[in-house]
PDB file of N, CA and C in Angstrom:
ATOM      1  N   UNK A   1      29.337 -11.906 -25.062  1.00  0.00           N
ATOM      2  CA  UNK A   1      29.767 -13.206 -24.582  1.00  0.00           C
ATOM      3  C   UNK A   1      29.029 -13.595 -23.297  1.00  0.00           C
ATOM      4  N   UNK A   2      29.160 -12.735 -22.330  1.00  0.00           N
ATOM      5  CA  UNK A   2      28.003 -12.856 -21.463  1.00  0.00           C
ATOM      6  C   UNK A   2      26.931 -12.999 -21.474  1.00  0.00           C
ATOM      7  N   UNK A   3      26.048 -12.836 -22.607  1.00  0.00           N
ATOM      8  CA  UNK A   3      24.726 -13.107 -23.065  1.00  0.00           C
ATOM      9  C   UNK A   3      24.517 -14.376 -23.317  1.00  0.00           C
ATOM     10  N   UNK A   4      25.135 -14.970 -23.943  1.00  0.00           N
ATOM     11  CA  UNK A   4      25.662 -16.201 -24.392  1.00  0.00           C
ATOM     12  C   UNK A   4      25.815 -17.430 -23.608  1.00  0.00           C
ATOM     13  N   UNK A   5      26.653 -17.048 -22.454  1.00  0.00           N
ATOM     14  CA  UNK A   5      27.005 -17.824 -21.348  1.00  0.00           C
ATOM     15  C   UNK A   5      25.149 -17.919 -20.703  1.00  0.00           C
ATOM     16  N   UNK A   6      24.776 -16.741 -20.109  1.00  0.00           N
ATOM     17  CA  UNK A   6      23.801 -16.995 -19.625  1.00  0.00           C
ATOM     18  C   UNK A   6      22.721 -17.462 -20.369  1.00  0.00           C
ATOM     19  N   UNK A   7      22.276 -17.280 -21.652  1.00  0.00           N
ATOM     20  CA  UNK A   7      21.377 -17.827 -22.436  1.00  0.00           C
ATOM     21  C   UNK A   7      21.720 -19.832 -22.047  1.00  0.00           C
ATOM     22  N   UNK A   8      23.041 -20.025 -22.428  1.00  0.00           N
ATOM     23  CA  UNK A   8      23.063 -21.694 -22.291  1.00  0.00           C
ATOM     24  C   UNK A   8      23.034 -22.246 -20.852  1.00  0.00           C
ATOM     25  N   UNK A   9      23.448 -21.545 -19.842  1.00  0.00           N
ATOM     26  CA  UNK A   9      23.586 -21.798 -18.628  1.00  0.00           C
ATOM     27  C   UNK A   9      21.879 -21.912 -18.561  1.00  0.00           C
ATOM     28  N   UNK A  10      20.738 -20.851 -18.745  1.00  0.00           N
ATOM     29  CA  UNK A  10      19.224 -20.830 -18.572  1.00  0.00           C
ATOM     30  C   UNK A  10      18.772 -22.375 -19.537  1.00  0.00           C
ATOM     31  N   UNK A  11      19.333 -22.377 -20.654  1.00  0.00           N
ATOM     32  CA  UNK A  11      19.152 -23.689 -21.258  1.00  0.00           C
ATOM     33  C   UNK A  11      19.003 -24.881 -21.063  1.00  0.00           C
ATOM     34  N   UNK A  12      20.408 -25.356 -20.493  1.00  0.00           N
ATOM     35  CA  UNK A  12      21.165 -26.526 -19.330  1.00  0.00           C
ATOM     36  C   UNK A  12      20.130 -26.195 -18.443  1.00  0.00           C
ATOM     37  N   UNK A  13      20.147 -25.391 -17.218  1.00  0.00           N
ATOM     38  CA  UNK A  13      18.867 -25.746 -15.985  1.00  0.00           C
ATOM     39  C   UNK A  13      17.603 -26.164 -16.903  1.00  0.00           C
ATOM     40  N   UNK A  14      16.788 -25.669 -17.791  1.00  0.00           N
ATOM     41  CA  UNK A  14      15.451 -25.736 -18.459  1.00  0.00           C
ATOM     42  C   UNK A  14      15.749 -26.858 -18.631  1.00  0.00           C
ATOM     43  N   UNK A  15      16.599 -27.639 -18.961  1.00  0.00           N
ATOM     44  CA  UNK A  15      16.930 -29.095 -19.823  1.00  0.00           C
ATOM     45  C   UNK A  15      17.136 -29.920 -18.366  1.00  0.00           C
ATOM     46  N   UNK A  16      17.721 -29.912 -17.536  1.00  0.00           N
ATOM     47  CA  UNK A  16      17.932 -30.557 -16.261  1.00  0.00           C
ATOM     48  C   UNK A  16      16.756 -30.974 -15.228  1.00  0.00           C
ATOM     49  N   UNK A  17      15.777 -29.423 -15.566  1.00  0.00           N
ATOM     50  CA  UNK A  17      14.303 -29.451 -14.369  1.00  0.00           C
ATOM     51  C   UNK A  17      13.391 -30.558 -15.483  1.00  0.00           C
ATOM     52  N   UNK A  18      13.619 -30.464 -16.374  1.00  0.00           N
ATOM     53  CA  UNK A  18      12.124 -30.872 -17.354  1.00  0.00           C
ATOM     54  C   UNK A  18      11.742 -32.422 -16.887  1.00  0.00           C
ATOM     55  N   UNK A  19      12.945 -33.411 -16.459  1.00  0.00           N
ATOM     56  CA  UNK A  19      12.758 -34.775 -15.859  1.00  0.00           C
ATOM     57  C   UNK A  19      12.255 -34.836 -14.130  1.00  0.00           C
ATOM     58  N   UNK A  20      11.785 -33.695 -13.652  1.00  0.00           N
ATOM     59  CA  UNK A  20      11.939 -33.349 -13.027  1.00  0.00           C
ATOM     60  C   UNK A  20      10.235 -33.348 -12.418  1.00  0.00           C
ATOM     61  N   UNK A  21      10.083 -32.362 -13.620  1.00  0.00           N
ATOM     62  CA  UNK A  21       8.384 -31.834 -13.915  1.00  0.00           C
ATOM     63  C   UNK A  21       7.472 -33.005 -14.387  1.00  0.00           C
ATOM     64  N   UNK A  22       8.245 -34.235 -15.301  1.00  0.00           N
ATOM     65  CA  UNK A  22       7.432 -35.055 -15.198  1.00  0.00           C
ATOM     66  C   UNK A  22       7.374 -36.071 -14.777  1.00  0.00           C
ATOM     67  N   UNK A  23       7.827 -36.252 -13.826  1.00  0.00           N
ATOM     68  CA  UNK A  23       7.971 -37.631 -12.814  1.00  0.00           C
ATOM     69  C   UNK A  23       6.078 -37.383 -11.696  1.00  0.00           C
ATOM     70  N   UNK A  24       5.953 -36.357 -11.955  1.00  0.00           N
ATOM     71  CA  UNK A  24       4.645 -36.154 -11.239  1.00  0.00           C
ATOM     72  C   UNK A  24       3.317 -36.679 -12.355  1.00  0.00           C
ATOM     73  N   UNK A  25       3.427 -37.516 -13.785  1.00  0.00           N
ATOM     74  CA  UNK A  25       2.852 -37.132 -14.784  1.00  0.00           C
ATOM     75  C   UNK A  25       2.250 -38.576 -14.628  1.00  0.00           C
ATOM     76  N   UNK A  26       1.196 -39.029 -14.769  1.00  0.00           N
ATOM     77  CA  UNK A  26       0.383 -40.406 -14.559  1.00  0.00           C
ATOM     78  C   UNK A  26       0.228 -41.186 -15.932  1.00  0.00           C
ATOM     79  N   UNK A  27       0.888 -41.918 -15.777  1.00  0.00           N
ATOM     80  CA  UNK A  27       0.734 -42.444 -17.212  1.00  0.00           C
ATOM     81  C   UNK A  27      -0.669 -43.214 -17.668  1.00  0.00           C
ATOM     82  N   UNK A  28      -1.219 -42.122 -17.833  1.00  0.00           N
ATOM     83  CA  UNK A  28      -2.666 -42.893 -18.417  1.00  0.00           C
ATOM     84  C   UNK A  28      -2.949 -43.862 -19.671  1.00  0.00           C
ATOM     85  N   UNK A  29      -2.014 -43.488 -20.523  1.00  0.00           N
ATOM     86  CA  UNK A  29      -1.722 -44.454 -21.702  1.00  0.00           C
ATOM     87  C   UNK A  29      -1.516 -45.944 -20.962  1.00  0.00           C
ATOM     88  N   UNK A  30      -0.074 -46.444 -20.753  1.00  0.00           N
ATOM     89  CA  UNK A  30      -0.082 -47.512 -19.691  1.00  0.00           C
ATOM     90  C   UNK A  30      -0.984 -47.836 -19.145  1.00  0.00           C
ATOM     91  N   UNK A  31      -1.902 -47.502 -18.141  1.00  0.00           N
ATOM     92  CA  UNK A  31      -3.366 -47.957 -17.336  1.00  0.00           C
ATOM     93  C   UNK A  31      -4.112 -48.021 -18.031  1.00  0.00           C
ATOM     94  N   UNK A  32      -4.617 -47.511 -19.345  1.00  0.00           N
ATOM     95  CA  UNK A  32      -5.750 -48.330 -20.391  1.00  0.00           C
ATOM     96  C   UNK A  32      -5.134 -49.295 -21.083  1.00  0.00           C
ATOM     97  N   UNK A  33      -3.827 -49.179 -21.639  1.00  0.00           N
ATOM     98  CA  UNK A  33      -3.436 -50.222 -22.431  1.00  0.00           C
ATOM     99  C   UNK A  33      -3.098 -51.385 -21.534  1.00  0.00           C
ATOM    100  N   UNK A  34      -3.419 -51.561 -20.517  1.00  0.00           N
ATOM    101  CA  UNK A  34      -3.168 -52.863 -19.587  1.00  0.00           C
ATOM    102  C   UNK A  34      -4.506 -53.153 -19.167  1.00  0.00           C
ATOM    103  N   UNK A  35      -5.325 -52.373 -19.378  1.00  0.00           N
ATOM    104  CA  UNK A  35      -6.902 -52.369 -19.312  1.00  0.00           C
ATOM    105  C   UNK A  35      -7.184 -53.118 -19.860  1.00  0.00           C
ATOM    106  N   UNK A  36      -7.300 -52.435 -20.843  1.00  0.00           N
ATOM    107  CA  UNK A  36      -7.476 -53.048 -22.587  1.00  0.00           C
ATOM    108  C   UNK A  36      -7.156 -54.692 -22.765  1.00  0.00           C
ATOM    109  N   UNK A  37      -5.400 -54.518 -22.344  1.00  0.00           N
ATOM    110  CA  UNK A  37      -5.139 -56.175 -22.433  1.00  0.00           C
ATOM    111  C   UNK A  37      -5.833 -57.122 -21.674  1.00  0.00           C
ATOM    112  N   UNK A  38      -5.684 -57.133 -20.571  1.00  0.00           N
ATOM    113  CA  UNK A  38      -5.503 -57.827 -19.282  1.00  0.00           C
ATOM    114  C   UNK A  38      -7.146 -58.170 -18.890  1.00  0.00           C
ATOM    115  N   UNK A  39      -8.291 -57.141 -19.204  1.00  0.00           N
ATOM    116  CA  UNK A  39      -9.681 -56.915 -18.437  1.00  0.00           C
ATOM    117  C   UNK A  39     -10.676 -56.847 -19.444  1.00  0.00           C
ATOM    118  N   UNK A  40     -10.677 -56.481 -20.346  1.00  0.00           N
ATOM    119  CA  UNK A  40     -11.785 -55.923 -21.355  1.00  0.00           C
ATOM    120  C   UNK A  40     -11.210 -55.491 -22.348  1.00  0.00           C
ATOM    121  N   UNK A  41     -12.355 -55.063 -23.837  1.00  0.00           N
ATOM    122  CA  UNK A  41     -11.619 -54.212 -24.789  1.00  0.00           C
ATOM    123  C   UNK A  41     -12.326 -52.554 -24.721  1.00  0.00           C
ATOM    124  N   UNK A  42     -11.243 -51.927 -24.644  1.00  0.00           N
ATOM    125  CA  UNK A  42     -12.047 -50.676 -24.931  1.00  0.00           C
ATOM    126  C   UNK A  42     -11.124 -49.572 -25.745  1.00  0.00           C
ATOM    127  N   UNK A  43     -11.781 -48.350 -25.583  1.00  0.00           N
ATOM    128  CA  UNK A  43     -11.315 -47.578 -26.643  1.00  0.00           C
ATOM    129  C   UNK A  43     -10.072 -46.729 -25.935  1.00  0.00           C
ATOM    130  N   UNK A  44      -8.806 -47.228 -26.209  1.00  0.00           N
ATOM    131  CA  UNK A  44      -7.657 -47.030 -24.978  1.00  0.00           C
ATOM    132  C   UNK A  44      -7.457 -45.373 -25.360  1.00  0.00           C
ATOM    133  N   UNK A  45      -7.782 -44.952 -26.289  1.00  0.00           N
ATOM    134  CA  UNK A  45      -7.573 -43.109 -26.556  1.00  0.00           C
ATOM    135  C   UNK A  45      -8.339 -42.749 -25.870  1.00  0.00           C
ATOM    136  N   UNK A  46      -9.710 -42.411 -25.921  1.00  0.00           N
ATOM    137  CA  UNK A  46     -10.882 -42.201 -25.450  1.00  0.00           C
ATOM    138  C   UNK A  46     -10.318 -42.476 -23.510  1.00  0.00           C
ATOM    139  N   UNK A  47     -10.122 -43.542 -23.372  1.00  0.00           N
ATOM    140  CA  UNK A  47      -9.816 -43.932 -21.318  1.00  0.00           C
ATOM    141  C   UNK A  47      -8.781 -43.053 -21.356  1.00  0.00           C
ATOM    142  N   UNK A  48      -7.720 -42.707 -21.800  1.00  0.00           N
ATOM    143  CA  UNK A  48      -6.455 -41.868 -21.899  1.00  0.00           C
ATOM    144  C   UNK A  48      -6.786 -40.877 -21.508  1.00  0.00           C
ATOM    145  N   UNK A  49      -7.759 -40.041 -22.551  1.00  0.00           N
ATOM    146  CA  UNK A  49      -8.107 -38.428 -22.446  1.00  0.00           C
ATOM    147  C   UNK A  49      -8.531 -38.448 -21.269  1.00  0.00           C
ATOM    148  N   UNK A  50      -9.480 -39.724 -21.155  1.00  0.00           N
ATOM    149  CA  UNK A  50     -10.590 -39.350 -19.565  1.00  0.00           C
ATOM    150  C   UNK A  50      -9.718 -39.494 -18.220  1.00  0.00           C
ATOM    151  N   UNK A  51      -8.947 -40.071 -18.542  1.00  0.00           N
ATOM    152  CA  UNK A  51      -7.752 -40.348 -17.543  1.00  0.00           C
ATOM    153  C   UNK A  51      -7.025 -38.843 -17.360  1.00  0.00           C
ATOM    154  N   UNK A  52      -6.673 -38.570 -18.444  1.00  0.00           N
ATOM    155  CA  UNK A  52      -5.409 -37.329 -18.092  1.00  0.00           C
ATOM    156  C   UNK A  52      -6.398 -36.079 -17.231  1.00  0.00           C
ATOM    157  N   UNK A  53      -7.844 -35.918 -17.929  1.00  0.00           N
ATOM    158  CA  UNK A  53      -8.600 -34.804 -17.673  1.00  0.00           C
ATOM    159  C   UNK A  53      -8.773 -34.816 -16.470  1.00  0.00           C
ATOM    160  N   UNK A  54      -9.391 -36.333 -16.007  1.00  0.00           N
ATOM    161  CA  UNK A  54      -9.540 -36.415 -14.470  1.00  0.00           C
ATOM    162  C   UNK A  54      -8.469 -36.355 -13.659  1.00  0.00           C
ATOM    163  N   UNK A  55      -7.635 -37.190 -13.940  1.00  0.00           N
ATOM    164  CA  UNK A  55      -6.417 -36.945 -13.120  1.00  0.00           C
ATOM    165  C   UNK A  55      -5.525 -35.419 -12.571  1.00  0.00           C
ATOM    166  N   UNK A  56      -5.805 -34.485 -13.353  1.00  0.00           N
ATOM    167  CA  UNK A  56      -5.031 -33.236 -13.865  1.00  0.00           C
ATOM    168  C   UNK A  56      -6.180 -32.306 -13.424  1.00  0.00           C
ATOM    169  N   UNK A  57      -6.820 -32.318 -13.227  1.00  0.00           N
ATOM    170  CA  UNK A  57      -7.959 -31.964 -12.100  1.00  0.00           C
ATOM    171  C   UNK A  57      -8.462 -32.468 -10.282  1.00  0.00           C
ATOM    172  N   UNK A  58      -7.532 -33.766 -10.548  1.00  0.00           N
ATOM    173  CA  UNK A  58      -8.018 -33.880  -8.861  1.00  0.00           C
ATOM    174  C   UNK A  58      -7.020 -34.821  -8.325  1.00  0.00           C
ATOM    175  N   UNK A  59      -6.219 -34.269  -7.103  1.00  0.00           N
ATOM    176  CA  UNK A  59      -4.952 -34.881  -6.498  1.00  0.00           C
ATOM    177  C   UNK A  59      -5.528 -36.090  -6.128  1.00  0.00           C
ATOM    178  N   UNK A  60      -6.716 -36.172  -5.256  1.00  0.00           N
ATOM    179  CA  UNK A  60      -6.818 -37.512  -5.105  1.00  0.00           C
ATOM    180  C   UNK A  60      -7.301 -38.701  -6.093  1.00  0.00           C
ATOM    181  N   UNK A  61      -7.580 -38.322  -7.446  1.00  0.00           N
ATOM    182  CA  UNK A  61      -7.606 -39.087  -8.587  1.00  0.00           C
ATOM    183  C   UNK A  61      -6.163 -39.304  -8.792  1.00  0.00           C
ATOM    184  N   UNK A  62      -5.193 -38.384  -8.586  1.00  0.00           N
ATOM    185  CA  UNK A  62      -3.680 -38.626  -9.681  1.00  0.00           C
ATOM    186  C   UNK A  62      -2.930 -39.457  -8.506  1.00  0.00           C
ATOM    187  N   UNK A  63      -3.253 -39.645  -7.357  1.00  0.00           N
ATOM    188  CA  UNK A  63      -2.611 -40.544  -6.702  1.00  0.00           C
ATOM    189  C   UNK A  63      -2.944 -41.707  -6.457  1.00  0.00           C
ATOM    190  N   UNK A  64      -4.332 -41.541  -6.846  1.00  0.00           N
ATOM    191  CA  UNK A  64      -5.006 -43.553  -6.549  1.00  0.00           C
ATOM    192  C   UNK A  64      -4.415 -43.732  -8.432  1.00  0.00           C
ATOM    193  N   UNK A  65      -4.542 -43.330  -9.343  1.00  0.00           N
ATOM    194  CA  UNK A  65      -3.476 -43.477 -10.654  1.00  0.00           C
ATOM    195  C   UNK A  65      -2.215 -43.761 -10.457  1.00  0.00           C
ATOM    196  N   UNK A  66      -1.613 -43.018  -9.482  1.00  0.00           N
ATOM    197  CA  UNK A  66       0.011 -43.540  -9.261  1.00  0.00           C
ATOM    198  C   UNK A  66      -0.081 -44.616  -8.441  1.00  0.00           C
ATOM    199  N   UNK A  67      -1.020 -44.738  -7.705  1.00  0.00           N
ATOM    200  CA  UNK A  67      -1.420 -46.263  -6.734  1.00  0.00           C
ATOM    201  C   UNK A  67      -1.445 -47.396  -7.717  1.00  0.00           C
ATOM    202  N   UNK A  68      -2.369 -47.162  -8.850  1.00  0.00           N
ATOM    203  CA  UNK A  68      -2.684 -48.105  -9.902  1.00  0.00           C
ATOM    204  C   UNK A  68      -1.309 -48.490 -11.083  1.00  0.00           C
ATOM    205  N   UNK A  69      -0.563 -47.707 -11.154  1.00  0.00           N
ATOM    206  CA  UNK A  69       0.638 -47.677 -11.997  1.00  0.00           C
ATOM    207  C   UNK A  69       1.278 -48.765 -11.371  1.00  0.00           C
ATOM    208  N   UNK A  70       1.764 -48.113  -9.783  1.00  0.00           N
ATOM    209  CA  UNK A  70       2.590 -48.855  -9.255  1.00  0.00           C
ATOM    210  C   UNK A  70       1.877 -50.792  -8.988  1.00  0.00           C
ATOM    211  N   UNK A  71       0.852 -50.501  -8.860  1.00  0.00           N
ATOM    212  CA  UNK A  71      -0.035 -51.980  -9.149  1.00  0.00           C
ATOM    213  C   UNK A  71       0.449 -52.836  -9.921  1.00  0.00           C
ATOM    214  N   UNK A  72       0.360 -51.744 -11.455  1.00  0.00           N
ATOM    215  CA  UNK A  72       0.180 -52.294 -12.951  1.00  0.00           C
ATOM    216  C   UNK A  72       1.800 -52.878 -13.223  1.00  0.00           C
ATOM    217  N   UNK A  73       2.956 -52.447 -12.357  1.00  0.00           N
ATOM    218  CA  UNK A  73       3.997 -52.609 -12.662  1.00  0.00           C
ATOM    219  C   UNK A  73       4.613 -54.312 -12.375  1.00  0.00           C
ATOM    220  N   UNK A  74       3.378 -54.940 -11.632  1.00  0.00           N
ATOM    221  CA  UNK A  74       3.991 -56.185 -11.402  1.00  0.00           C
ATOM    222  C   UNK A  74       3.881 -57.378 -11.815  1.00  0.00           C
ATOM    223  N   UNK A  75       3.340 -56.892 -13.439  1.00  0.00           N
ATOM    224  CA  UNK A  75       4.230 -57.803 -14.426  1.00  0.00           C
ATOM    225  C   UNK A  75       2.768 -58.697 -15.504  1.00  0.00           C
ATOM    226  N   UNK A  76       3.307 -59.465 -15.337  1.00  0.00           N
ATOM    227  CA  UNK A  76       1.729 -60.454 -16.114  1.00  0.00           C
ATOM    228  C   UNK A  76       0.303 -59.476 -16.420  1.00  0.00           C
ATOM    229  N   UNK A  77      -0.530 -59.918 -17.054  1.00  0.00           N
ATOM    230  CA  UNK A  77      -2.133 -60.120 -16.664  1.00  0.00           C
ATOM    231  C   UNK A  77      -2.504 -60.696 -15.830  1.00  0.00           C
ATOM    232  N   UNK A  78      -1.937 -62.023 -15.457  1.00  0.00           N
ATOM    233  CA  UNK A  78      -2.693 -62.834 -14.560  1.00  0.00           C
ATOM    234  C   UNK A  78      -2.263 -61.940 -13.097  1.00  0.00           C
ATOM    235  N   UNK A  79      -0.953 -61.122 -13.005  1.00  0.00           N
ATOM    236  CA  UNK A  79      -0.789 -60.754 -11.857  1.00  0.00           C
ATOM    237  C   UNK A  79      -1.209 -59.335 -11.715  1.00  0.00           C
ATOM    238  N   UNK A  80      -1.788 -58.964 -12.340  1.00  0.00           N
ATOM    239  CA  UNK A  80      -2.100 -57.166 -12.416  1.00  0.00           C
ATOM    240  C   UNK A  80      -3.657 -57.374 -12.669  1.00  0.00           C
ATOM    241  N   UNK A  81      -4.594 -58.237 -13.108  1.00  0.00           N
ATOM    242  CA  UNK A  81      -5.954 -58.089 -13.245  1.00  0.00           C
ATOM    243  C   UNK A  81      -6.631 -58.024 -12.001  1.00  0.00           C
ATOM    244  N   UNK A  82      -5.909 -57.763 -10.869  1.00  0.00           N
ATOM    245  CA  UNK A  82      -6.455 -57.728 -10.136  1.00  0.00           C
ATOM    246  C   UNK A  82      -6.366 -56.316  -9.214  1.00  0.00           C
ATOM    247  N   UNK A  83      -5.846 -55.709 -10.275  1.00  0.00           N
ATOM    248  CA  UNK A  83      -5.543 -54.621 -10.162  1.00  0.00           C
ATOM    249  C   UNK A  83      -6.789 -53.410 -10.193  1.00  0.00           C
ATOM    250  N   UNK A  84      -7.461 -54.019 -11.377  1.00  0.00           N
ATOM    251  CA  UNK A  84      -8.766 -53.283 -11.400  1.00  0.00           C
ATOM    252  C   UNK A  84     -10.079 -54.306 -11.146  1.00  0.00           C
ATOM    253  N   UNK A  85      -9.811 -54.784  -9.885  1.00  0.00           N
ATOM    254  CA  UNK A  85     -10.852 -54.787  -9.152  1.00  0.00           C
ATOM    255  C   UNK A  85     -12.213 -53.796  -8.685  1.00  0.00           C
ATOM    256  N   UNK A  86     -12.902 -54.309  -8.340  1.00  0.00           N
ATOM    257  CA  UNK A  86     -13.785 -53.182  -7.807  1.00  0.00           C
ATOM    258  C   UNK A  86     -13.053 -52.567  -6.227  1.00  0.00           C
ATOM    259  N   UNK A  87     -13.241 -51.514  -6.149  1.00  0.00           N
ATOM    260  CA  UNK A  87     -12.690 -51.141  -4.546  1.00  0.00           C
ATOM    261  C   UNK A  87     -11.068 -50.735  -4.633  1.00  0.00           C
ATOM    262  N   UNK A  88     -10.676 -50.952  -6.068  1.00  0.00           N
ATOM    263  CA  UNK A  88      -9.026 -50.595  -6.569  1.00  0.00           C
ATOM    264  C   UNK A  88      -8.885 -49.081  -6.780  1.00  0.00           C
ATOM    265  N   UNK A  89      -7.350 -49.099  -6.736  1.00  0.00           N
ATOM    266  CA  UNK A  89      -7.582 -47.410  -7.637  1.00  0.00           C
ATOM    267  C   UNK A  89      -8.269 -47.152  -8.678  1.00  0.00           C
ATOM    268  N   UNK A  90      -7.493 -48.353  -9.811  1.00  0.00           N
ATOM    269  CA  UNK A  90      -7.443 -48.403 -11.510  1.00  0.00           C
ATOM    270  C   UNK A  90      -8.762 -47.729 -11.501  1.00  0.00           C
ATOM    271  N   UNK A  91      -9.525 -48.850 -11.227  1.00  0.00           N
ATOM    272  CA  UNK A  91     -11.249 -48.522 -11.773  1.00  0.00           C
ATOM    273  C   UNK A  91     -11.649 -46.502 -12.205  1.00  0.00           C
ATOM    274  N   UNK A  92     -11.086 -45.972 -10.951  1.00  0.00           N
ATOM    275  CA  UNK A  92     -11.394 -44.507 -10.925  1.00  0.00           C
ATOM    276  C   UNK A  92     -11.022 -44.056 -12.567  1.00  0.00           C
ATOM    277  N   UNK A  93      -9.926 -44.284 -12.595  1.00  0.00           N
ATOM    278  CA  UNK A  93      -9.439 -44.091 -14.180  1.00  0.00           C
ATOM    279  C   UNK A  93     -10.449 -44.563 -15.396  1.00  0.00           C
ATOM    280  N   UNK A  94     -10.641 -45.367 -15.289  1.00  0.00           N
ATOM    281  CA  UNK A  94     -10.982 -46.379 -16.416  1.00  0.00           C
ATOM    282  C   UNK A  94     -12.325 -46.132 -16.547  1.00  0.00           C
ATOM    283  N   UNK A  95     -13.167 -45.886 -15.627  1.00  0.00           N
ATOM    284  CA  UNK A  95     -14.972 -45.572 -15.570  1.00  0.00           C
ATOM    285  C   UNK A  95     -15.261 -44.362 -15.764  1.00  0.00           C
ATOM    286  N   UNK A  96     -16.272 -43.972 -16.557  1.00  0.00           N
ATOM    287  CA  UNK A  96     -17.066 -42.808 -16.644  1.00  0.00           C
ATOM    288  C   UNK A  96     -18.063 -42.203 -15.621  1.00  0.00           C
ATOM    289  N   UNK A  97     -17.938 -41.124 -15.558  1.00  0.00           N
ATOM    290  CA  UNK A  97     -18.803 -40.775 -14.854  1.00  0.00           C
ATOM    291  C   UNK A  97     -20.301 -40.711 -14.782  1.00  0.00           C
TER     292      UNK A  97
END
């Protein structure tokens, strides 16, 4: 019975931290698909991968991304295309190297 208890008790925390772990997670999907809409057409899988790889490799990429999220959050095209400006976060995301 004690096994039991602690198996669900380890469960419940694992289930409680997991919203937890990804609040740090950059939504790269979102920042191409507003790309995509709002600026140009491109291949929003393809900006995704390049997004997550870069981002998930370099803090100061995943925070000019959370810079650009919080950008992307204010609403329209007409009010977010200016989001990926040159000299913006977005761009870092969205361009190849």
């Amino acid at each position: 019975m004690t096994i039991i208890k602690g198996l669900a008790l380890c469960s419940l925390a694992g289930i409680l931290a997991l919203p937890l772990a990804c609040d740090n997670e950059v939504n790269c999907f979102q920042i191409c698909q507003r790309y995509q809409e709002c600026v140009t057409n491109i291949d929003v899988t393809e900006c995704t991968d390049l997004c997550e790889d870069r981002t998930d490799d370099n803090d100061n990429l995943r925070t000019a991304a959370e810079s650009c999220e919080d950008c992307l959050d204010r609403g329209s095209c007409a009010e977010t295309t200016s989001c990926f400006d040159p000299g913006t976060d977005c761009p870092v995301v969205v361009v190849r190297d």
